[in-house]
N, C-alpha and C. Protein backbone atom coordinates (compact mmCIF):
# COMPACT_ATOMS: atom_id res chain seq x y z
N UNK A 1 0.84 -1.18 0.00
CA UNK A 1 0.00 0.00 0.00
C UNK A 1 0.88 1.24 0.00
N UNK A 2 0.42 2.49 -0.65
CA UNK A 2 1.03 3.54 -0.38
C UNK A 2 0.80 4.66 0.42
N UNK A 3 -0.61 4.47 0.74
CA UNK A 3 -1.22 5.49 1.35
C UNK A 3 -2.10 5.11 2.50
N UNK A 4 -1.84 5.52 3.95
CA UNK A 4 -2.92 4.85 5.18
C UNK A 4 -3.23 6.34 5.67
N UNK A 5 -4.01 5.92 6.13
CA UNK A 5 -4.95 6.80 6.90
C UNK A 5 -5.05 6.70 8.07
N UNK A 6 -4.27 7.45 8.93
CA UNK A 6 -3.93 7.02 10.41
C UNK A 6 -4.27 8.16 11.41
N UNK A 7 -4.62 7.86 12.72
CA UNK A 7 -4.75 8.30 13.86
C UNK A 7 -3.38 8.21 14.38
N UNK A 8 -3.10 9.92 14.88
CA UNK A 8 -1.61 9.68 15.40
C UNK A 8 -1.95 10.37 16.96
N UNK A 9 -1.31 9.64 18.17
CA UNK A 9 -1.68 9.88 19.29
C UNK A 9 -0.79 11.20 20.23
N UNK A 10 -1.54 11.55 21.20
CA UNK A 10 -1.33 12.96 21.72
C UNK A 10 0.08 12.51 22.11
N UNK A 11 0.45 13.29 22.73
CA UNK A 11 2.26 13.19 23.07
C UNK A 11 2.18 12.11 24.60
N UNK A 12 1.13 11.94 25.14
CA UNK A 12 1.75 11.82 26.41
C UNK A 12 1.04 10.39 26.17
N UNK A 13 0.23 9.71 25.12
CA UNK A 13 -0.36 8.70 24.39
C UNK A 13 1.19 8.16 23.70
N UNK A 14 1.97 8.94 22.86
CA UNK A 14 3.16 8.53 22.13
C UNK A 14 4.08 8.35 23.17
N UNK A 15 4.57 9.13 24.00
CA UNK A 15 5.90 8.50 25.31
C UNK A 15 5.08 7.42 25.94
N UNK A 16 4.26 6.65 26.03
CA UNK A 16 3.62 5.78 26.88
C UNK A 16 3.85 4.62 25.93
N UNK A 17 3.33 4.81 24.64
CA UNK A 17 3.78 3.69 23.39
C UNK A 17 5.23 3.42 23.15
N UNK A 18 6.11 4.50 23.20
CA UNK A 18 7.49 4.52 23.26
C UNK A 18 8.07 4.16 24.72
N UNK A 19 7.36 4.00 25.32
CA UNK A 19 8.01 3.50 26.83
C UNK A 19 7.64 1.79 26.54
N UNK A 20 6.64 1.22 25.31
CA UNK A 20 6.53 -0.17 25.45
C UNK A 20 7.90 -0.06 24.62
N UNK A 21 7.78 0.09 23.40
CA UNK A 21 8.92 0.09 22.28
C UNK A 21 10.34 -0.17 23.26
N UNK A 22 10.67 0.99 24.35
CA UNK A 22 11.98 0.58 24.45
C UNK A 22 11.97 -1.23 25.31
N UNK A 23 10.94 -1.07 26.37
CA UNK A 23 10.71 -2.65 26.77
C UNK A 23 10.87 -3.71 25.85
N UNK A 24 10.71 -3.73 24.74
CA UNK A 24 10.90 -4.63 23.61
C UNK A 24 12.48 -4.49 22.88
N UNK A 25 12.88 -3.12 22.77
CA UNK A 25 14.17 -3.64 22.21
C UNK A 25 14.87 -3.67 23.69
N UNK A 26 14.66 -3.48 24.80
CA UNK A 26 15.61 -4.32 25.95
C UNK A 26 15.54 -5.85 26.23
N UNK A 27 14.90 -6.44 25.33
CA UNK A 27 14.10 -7.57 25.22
C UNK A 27 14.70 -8.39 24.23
N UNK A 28 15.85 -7.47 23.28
CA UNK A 28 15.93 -8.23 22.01
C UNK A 28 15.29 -8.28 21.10
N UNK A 29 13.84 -7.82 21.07
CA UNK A 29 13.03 -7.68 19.56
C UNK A 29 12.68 -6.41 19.29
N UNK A 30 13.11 -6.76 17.51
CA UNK A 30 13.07 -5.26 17.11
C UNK A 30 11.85 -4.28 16.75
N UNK A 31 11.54 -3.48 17.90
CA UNK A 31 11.10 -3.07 17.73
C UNK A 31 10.33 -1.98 16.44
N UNK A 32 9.05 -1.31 16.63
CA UNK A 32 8.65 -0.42 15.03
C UNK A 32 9.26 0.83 15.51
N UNK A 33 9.09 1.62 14.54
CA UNK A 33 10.29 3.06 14.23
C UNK A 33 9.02 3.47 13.68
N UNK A 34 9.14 5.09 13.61
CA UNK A 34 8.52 5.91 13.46
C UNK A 34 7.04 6.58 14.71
N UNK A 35 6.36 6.91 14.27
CA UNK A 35 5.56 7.81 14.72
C UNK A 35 4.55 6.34 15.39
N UNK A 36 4.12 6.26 16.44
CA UNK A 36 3.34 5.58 17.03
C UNK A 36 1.25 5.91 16.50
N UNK A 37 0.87 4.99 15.81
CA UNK A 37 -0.65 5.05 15.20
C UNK A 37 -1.31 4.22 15.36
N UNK A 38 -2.61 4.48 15.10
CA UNK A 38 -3.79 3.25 14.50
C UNK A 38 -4.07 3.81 12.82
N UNK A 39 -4.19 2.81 12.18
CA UNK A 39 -4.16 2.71 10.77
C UNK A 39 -5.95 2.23 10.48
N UNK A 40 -6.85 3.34 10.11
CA UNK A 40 -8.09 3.06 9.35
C UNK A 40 -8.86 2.87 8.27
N UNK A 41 -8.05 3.16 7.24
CA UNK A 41 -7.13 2.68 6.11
C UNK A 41 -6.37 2.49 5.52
N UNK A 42 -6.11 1.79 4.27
CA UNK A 42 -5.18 2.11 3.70
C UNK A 42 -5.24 1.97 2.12
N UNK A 43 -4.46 2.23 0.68
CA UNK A 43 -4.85 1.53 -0.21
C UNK A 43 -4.07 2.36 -1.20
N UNK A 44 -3.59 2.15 -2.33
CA UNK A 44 -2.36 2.64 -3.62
C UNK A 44 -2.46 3.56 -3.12
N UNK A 45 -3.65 4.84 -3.18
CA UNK A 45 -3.27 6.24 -3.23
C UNK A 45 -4.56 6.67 -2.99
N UNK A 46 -4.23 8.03 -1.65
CA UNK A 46 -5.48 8.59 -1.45
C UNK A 46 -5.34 10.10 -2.60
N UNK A 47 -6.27 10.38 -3.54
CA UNK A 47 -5.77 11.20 -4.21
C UNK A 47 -6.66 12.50 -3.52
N UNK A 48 -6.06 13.92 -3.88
CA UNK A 48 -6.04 14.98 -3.55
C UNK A 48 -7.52 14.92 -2.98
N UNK A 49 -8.83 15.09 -4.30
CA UNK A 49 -10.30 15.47 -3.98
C UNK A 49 -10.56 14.57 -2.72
N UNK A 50 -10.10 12.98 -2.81
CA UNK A 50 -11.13 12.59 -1.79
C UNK A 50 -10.08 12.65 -0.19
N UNK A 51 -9.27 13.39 0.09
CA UNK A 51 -8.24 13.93 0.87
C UNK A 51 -9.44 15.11 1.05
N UNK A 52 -9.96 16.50 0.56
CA UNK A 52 -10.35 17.37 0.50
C UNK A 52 -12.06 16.53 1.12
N UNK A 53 -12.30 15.46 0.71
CA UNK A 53 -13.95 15.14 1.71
C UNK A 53 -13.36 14.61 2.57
N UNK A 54 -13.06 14.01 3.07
CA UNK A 54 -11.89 13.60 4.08
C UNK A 54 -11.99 14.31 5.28
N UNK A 55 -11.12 15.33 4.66
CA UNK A 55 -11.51 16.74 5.70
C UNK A 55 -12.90 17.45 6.02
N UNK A 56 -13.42 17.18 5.04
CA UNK A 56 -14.95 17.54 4.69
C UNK A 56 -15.71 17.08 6.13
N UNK A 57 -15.54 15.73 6.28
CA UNK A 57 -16.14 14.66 6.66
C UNK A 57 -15.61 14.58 8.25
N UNK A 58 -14.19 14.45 7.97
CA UNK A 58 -14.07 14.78 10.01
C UNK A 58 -13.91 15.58 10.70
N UNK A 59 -14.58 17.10 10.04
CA UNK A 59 -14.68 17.98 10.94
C UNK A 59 -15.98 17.69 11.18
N UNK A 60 -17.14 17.27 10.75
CA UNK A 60 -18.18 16.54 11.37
C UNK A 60 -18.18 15.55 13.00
N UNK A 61 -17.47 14.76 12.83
CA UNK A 61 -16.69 13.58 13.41
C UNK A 61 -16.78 14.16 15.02
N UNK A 62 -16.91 13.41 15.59
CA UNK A 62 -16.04 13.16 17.40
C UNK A 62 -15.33 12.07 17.49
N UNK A 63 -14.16 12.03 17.15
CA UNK A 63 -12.94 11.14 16.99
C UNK A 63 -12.87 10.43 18.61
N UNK A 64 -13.20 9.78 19.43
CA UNK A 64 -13.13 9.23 20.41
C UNK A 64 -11.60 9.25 21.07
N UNK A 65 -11.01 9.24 22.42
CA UNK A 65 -10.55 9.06 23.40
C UNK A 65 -10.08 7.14 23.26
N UNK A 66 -9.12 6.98 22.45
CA UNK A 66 -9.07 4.76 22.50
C UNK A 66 -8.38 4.43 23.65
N UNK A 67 -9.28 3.32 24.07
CA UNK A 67 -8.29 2.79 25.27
C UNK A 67 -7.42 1.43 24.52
N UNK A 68 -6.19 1.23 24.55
CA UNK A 68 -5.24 0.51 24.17
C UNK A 68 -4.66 -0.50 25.38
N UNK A 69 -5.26 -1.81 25.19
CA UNK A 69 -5.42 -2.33 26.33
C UNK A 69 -5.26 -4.18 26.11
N UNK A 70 -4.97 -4.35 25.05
CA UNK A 70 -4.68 -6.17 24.76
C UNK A 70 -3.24 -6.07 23.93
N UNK A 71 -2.61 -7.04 24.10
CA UNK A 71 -1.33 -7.27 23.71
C UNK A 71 -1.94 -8.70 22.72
N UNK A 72 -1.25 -8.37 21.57
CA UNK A 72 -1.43 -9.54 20.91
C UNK A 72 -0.82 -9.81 19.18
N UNK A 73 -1.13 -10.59 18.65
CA UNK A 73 -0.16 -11.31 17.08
C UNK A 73 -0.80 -11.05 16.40
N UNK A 74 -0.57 -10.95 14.95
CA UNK A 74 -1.12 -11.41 14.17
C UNK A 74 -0.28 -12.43 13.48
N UNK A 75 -1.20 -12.85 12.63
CA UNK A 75 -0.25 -14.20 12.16
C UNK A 75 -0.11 -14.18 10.69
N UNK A 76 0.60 -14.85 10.04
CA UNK A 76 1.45 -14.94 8.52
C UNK A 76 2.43 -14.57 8.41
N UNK A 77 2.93 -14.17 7.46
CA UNK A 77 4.15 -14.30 7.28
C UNK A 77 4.90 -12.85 7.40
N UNK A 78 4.22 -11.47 8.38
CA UNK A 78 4.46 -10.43 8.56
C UNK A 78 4.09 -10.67 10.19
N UNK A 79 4.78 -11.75 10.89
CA UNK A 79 4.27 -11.56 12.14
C UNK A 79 4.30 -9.99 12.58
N UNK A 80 3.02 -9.98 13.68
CA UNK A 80 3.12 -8.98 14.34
C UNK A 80 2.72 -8.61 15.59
N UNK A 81 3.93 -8.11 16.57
CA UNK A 81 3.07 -7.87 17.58
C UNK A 81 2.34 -6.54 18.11
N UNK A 82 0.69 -6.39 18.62
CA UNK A 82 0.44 -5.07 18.47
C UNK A 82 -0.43 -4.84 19.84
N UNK A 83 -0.81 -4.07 20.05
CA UNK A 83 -1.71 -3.34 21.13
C UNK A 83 -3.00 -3.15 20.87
N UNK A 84 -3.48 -3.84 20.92
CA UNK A 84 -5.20 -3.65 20.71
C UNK A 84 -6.10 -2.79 21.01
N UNK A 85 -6.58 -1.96 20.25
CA UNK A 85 -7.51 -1.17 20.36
C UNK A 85 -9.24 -0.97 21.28
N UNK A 86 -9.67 -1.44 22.43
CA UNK A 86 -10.67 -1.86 22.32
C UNK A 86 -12.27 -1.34 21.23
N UNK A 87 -12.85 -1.95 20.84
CA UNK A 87 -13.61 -1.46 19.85
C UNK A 87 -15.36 -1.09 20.96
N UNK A 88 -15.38 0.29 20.61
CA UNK A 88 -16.96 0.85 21.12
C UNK A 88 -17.25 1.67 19.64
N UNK A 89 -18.59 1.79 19.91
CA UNK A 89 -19.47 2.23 19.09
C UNK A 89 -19.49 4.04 18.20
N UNK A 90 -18.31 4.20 19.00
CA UNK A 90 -17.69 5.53 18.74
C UNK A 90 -16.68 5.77 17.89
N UNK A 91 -15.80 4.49 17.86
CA UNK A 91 -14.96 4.77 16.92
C UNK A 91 -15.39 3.95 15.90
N UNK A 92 -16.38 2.74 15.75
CA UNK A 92 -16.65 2.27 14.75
C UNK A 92 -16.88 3.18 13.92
N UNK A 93 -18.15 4.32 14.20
CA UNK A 93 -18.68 5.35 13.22
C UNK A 93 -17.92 6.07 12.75
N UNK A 94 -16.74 6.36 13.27
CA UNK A 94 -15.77 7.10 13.03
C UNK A 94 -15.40 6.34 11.77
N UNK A 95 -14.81 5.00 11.95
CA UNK A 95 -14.50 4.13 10.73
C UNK A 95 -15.01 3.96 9.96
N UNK A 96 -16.31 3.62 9.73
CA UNK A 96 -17.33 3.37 9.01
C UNK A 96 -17.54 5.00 8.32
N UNK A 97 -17.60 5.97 8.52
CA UNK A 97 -17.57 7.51 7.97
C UNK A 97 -16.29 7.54 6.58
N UNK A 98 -15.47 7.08 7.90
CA UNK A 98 -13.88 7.28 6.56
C UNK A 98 -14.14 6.30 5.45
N UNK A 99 -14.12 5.50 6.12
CA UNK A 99 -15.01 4.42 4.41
C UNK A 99 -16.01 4.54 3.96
N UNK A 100 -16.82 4.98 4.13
CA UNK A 100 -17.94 5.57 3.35
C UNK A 100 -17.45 6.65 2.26
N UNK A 101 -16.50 7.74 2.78
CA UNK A 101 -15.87 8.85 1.63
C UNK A 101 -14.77 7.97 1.01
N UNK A 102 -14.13 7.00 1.34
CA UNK A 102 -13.32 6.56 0.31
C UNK A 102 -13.82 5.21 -0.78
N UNK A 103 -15.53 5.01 -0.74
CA UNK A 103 -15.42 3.56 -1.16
C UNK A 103 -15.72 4.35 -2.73
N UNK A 104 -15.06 3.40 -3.36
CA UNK A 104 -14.69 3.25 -5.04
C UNK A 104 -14.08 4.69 -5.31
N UNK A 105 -13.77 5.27 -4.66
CA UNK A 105 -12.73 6.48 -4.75
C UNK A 105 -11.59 6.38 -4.40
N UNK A 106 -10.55 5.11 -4.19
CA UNK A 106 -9.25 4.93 -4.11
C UNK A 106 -8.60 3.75 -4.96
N UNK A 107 -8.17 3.55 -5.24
CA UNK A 107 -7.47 2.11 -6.10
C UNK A 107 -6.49 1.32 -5.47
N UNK A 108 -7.05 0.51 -5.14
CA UNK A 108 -6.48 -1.19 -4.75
C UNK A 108 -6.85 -0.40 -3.16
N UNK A 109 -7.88 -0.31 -2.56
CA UNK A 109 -7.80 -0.35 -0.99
C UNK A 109 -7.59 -1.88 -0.15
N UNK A 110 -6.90 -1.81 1.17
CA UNK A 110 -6.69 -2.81 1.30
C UNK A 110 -8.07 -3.31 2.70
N UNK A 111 -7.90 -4.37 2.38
CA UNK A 111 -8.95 -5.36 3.14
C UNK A 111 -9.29 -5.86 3.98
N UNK A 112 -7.55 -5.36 4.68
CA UNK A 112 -7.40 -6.03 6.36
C UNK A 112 -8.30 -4.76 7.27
N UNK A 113 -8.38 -3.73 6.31
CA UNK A 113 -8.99 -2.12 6.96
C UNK A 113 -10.78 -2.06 6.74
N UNK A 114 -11.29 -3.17 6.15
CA UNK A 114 -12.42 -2.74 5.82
C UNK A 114 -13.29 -2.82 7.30
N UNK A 115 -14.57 -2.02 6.85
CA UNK A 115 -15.51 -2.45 7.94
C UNK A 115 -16.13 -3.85 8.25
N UNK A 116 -15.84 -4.17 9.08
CA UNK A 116 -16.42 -5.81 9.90
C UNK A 116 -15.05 -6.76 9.49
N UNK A 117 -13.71 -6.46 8.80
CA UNK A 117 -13.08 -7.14 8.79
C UNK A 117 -11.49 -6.34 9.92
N UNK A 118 -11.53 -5.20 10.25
CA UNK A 118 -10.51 -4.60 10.67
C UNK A 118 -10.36 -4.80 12.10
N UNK A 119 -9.03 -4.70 12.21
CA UNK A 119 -8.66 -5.34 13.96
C UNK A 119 -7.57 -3.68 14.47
N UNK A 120 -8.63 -2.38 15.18
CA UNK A 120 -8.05 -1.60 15.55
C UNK A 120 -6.74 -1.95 16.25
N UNK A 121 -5.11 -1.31 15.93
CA UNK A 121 -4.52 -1.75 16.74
C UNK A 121 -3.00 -0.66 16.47
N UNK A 122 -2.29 -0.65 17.59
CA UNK A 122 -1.07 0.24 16.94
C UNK A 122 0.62 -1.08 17.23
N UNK A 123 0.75 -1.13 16.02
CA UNK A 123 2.12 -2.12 15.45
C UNK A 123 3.27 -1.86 16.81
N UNK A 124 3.66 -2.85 17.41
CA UNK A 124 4.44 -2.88 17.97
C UNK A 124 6.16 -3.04 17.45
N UNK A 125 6.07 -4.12 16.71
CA UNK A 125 7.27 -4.77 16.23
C UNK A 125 6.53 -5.45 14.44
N UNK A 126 7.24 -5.30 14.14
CA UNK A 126 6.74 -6.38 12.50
C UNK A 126 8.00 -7.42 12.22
N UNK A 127 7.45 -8.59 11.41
CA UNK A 127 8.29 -9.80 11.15
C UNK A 127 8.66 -10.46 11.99
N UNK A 128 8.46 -10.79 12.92
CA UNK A 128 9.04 -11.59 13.96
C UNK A 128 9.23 -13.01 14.22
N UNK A 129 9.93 -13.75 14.14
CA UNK A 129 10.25 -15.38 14.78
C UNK A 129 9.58 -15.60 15.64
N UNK A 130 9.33 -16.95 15.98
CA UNK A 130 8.30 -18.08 17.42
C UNK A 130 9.48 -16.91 18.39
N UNK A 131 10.86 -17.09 18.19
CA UNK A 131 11.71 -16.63 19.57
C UNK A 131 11.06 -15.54 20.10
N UNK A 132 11.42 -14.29 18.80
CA UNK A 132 11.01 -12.80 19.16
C UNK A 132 9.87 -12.49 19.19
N UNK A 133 8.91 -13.07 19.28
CA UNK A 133 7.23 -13.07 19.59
C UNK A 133 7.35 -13.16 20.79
N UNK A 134 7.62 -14.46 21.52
CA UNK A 134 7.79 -15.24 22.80
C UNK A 134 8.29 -14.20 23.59
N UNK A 135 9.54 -13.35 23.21
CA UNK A 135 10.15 -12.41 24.30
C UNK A 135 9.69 -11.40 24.38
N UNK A 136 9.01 -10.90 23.35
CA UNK A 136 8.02 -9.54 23.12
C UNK A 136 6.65 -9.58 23.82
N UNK A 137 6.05 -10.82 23.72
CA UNK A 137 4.87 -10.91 25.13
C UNK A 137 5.31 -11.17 26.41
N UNK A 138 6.52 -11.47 26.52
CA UNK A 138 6.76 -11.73 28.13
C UNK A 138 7.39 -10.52 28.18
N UNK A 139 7.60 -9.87 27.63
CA UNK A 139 8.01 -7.98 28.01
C UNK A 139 7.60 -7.02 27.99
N UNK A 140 6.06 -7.44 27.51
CA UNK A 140 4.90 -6.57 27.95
C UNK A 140 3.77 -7.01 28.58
N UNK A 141 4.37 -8.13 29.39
CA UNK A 141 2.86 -8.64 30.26
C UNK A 141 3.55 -8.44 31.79
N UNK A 142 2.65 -7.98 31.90
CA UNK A 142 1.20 -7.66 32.06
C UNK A 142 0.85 -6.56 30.76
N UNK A 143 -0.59 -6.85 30.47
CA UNK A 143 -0.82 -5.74 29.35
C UNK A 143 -1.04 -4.45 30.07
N UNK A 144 -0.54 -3.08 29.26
CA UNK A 144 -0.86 -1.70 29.52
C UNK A 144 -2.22 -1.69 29.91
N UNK A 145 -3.06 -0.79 30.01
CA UNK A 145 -4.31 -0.17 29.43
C UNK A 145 -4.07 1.74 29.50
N UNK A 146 -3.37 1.83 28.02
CA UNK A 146 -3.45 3.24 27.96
C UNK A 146 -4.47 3.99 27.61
N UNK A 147 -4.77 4.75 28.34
CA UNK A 147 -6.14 6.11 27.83
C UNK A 147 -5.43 6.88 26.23
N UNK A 148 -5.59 6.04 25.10
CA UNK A 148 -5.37 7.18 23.98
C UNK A 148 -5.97 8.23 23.52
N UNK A 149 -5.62 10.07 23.66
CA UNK A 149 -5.97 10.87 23.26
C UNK A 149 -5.55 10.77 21.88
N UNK A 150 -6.28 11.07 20.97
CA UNK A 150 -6.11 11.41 19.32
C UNK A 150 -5.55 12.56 19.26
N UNK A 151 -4.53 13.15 18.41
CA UNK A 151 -3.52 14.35 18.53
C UNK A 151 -4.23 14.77 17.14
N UNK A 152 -4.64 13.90 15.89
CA UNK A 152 -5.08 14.19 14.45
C UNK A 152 -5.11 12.76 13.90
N UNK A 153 -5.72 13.39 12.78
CA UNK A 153 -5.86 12.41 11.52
C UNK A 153 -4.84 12.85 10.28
N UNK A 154 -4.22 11.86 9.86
CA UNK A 154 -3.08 12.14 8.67
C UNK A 154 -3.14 10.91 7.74
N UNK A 155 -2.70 11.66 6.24
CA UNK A 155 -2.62 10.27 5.51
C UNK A 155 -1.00 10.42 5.35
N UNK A 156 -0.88 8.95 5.28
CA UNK A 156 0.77 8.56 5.36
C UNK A 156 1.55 8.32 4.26
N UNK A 157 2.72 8.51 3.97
CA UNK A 157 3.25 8.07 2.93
C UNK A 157 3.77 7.19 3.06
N UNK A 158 3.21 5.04 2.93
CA UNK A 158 3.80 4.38 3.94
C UNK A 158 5.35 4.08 3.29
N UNK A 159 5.57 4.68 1.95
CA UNK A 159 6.89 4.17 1.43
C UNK A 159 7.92 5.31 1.83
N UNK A 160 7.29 6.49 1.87
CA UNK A 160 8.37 7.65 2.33
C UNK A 160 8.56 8.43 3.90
N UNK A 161 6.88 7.37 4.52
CA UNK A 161 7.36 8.30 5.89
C UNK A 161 6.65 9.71 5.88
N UNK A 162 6.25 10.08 4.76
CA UNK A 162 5.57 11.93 4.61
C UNK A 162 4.10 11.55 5.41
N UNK A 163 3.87 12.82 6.89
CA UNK A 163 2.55 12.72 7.30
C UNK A 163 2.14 13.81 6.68
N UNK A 164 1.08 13.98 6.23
CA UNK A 164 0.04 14.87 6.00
C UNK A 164 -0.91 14.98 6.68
N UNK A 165 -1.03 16.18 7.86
CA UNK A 165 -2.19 16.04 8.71
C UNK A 165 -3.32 16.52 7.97
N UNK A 166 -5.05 15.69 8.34
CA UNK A 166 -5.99 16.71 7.58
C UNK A 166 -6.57 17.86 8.25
């Protein structure tokens, strides 16, 4: 994908995520780099106009307060370990809004983001071995439960790293 659509968290939400991060590389697994998020879409390219409803659309919005509160994998061949989002009825709509302005207005969106198939969550580590899984849950258990404030909404450049807040 080239383009996600992410929730990036208040500062004192990001040193709390970066206080797991360093627990994990004191741990031996390598931890994720960059800006600490939840990802609500993603897909080739969000182009300019529907960027412009976008904005349209979440100044409407009450972007919810996430509590980040399960430690857990995903599985294939991009292991991953991440922080689970719990899901209420507040940020669904929130989700369900952003996909509503992007459906058949982006090319190749991806699927792991759709509605009733997406698992809110912010990436801890990616690729990981049975080993570095194993040491990455025993170095964050007990699980957190962080109060996440939302700082904005930005689309990402996931190949260059460029945020664009909306």
């Amino acid at each position: 994908m080239a383009d996600a659509l992410d929730l990036y968290f208040d500062a004192t939400t990001e040193a709390e995520v970066r206080a797991l991060l360093r627990r994990l590389t004191d741990a031996g697994v390598p931890a994720a780099t960059g800006r600490p998020h939840l990802t609500l879409a993603a897909a080739g390219s969000i182009p300019e106009r529907v960027r412009r409803s976008l904005r349209t659309e979440l100044r409407l919005l009450s972007i919810p307060d996430l509590l980040l509160s399960t430690v857990g994998a995903s599985s294939g061949a991009d292991r991953t370990l991440l922080l689970g989002a719990v899901v209420d009825a507040e940020l669904l709509a929130v989700h369900s809004a952003v996909h509503d302005v992007l459906a058949g207005q982006v090319p190749n969106p991806s699927a792991y983001h759709f509605p009733g198939g997406w698992l809110p969550h912010c990436a801890l580590a990616t690729g990981l071995t049975d080993e570095q899984l194993g040491a990455g849950f025993a170095a964050l258990l007990p699980p957190p439960a962080l109060r996440a404030g939302v700082a904005g909404v930005a689309i990402t450049e996931t190949h260059t790293g460029n945020i664009e807040f909306l």
